[in-house]
Protein backbone atom coordinates (compact mmCIF):
# COMPACT_ATOMS: atom_id res chain seq x y z
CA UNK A 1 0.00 0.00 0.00
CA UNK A 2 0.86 3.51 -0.67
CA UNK A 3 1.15 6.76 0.64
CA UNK A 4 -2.13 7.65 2.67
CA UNK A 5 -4.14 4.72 1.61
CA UNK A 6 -2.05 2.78 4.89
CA UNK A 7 -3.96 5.32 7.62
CA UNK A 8 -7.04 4.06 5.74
CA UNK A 9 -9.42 2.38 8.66
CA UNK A 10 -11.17 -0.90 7.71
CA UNK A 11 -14.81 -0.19 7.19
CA UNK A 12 -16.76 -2.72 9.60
CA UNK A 13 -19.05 -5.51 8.06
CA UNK A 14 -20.60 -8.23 8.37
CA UNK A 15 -20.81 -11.72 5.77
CA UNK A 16 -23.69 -13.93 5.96
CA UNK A 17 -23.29 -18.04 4.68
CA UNK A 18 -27.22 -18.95 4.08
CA UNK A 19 -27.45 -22.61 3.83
CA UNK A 20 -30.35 -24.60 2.32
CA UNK A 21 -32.18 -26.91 3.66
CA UNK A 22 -30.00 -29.37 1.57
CA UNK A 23 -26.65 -28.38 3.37
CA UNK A 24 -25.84 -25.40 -0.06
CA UNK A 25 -24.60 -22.62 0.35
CA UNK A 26 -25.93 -19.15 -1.38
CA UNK A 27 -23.70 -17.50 -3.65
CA UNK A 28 -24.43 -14.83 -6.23
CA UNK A 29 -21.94 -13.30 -8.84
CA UNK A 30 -21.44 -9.62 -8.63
CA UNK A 31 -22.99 -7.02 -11.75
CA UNK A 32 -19.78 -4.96 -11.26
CA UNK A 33 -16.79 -7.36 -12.19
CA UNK A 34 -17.55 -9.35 -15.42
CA UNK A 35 -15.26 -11.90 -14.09
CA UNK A 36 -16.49 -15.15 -13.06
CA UNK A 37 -16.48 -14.03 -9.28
CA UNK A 38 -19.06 -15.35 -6.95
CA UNK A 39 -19.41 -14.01 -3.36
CA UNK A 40 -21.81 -14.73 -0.06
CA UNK A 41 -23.86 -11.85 1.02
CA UNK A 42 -21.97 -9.61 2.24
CA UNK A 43 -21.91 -5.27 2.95
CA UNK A 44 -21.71 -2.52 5.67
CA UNK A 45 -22.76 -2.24 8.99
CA UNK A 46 -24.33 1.43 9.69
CA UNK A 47 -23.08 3.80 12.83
CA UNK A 48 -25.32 2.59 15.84
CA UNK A 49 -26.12 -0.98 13.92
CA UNK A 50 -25.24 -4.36 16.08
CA UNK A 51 -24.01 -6.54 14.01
CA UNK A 52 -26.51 -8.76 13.61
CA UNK A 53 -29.14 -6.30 12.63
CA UNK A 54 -26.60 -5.48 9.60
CA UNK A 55 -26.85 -8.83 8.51
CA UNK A 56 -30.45 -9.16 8.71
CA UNK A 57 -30.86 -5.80 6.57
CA UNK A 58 -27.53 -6.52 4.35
CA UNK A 59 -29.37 -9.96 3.68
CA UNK A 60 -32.84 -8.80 2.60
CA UNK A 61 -31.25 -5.85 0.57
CA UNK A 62 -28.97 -7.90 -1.54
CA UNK A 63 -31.14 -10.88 -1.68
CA UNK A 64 -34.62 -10.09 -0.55
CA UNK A 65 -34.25 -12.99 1.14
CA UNK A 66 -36.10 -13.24 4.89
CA UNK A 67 -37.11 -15.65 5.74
CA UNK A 68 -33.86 -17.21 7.86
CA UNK A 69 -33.11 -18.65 11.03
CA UNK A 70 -29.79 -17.74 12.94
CA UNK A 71 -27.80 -21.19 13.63
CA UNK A 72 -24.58 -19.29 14.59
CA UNK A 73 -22.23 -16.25 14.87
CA UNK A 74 -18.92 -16.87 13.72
CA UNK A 75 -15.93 -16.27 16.72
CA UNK A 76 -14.08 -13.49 15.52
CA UNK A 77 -13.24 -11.11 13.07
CA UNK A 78 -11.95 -11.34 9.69
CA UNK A 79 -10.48 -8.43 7.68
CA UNK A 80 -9.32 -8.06 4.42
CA UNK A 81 -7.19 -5.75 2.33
CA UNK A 82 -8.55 -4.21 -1.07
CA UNK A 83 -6.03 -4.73 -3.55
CA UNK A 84 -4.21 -1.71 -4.86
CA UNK A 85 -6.15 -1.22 -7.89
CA UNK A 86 -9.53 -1.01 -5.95
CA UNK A 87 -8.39 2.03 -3.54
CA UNK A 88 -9.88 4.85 -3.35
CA UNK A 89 -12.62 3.68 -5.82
CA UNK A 90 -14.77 1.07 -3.42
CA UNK A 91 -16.51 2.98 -0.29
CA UNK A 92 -15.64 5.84 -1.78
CA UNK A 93 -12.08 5.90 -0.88
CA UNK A 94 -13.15 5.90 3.18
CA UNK A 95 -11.78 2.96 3.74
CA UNK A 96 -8.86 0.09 3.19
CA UNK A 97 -10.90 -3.60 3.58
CA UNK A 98 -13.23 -4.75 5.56
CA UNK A 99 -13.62 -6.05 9.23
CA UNK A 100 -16.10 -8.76 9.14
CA UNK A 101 -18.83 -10.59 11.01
CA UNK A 102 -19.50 -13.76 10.00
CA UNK A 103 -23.01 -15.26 10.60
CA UNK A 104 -24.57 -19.00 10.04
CA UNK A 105 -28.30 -19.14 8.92
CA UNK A 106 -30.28 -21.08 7.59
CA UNK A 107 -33.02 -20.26 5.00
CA UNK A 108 -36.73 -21.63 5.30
CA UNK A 109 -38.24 -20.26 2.38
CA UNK A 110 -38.62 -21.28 -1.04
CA UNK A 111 -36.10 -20.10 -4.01
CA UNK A 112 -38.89 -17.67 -5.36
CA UNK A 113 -38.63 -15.71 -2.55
CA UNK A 114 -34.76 -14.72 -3.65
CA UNK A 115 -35.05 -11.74 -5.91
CA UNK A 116 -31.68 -9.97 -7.06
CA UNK A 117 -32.93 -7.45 -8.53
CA UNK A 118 -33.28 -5.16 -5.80
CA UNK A 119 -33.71 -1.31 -5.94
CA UNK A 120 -30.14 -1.03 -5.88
CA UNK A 121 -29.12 -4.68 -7.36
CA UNK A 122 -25.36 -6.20 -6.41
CA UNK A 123 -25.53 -9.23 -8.16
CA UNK A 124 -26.53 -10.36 -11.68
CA UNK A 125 -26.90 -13.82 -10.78
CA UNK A 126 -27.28 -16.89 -8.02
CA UNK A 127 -26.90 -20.22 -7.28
CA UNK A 128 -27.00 -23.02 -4.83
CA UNK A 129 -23.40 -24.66 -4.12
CA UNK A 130 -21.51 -27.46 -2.06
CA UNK A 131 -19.63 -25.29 0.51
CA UNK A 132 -16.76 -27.23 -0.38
CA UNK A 133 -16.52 -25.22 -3.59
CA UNK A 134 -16.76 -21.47 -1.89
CA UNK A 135 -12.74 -21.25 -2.16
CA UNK A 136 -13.20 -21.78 -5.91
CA UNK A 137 -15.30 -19.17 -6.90
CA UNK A 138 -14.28 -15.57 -4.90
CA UNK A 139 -11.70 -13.05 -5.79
CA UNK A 140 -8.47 -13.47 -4.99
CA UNK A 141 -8.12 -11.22 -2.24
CA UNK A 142 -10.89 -12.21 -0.36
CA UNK A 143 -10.07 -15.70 -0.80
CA UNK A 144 -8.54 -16.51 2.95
CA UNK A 145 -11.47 -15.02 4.47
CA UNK A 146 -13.36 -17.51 2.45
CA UNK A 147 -11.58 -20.18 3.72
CA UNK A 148 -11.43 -19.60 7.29
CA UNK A 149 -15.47 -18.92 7.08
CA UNK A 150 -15.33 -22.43 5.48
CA UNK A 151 -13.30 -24.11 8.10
CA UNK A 152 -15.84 -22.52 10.78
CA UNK A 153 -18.71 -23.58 8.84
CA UNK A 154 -17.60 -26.86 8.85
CA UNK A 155 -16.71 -27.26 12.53
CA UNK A 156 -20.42 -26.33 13.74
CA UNK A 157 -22.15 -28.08 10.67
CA UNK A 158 -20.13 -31.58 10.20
CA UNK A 159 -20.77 -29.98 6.23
């Protein structure tokens, strides 16, 4: 990192895994990188938000998806590092990475009930995988945070 960019705080956040009730995990490819990136929903948490609540609303705004039961909270923090080439553009140049929240739930609902194209849509598309496969399918530099979430995952889930 250069220059000013390395006082940069990391904006907070929060990362939900939604499994089905087949054990899959939701991912949904992002409209903004025409690369074949996938991610979990993921965003923000708001000054005066609990964590929680930020997943909740980050869920239902990306996803429209509510219809969820908690099964866990993830120990921990994870943070990541934007790569060079994304500072200063993402968050409008507030912030470095991200210090995340991971959270376990589990959706009830039906696939209808997913609808990406929100009134400010994220994603382009979604899909149902084996968490085994999350690793295979994020960008590069969010790729350890992917796999300790995966590790966790698999520790309370026997997934």
């Amino acid at each position: 990192m250069s220059g000013n960019n390395v006082n940069l705080p990391l904006r907070s956040g929060v990362g939900i895994v939604v499994l089905n009730k087949d054990n899959k995990v939701f991912v949904a490819k992002r409209i903004d990188n025409q690369k074949n990136f996938w991610q979990m929903p993921q965003g923000g948490v708001d000054k005066g938000e609990d964590y929680l609540a930020a997943a909740y609303r980050e869920l239902e705004e990306e996803t429209s998806i509510k219809n969820v039961e908690l099964i866990k909270e993830l120990d921990g923090l994870i943070s990541y590092e934007l790569p060079k080439n994304l500072l200063g553009i993402i968050w409008e140049g507030k912030y470095r990475g991200q210090d995340q929240k991971w959270f376990v739930m589990r959706f009830l609902g039906l696939d209808n009930e997913v609808n990406i194209k929100t009134k400010h849509p994220e994603f382009c598309e979604w899909k149902w995988i084996d968490l085994e496969n999350i690793t295979e399918l994020v960008v590069d530099f969010k790729l350890h945070v992917y796999e300790k979430v995966k590790k966790k995952v698999k520790e309370i889930t026997n997934l």
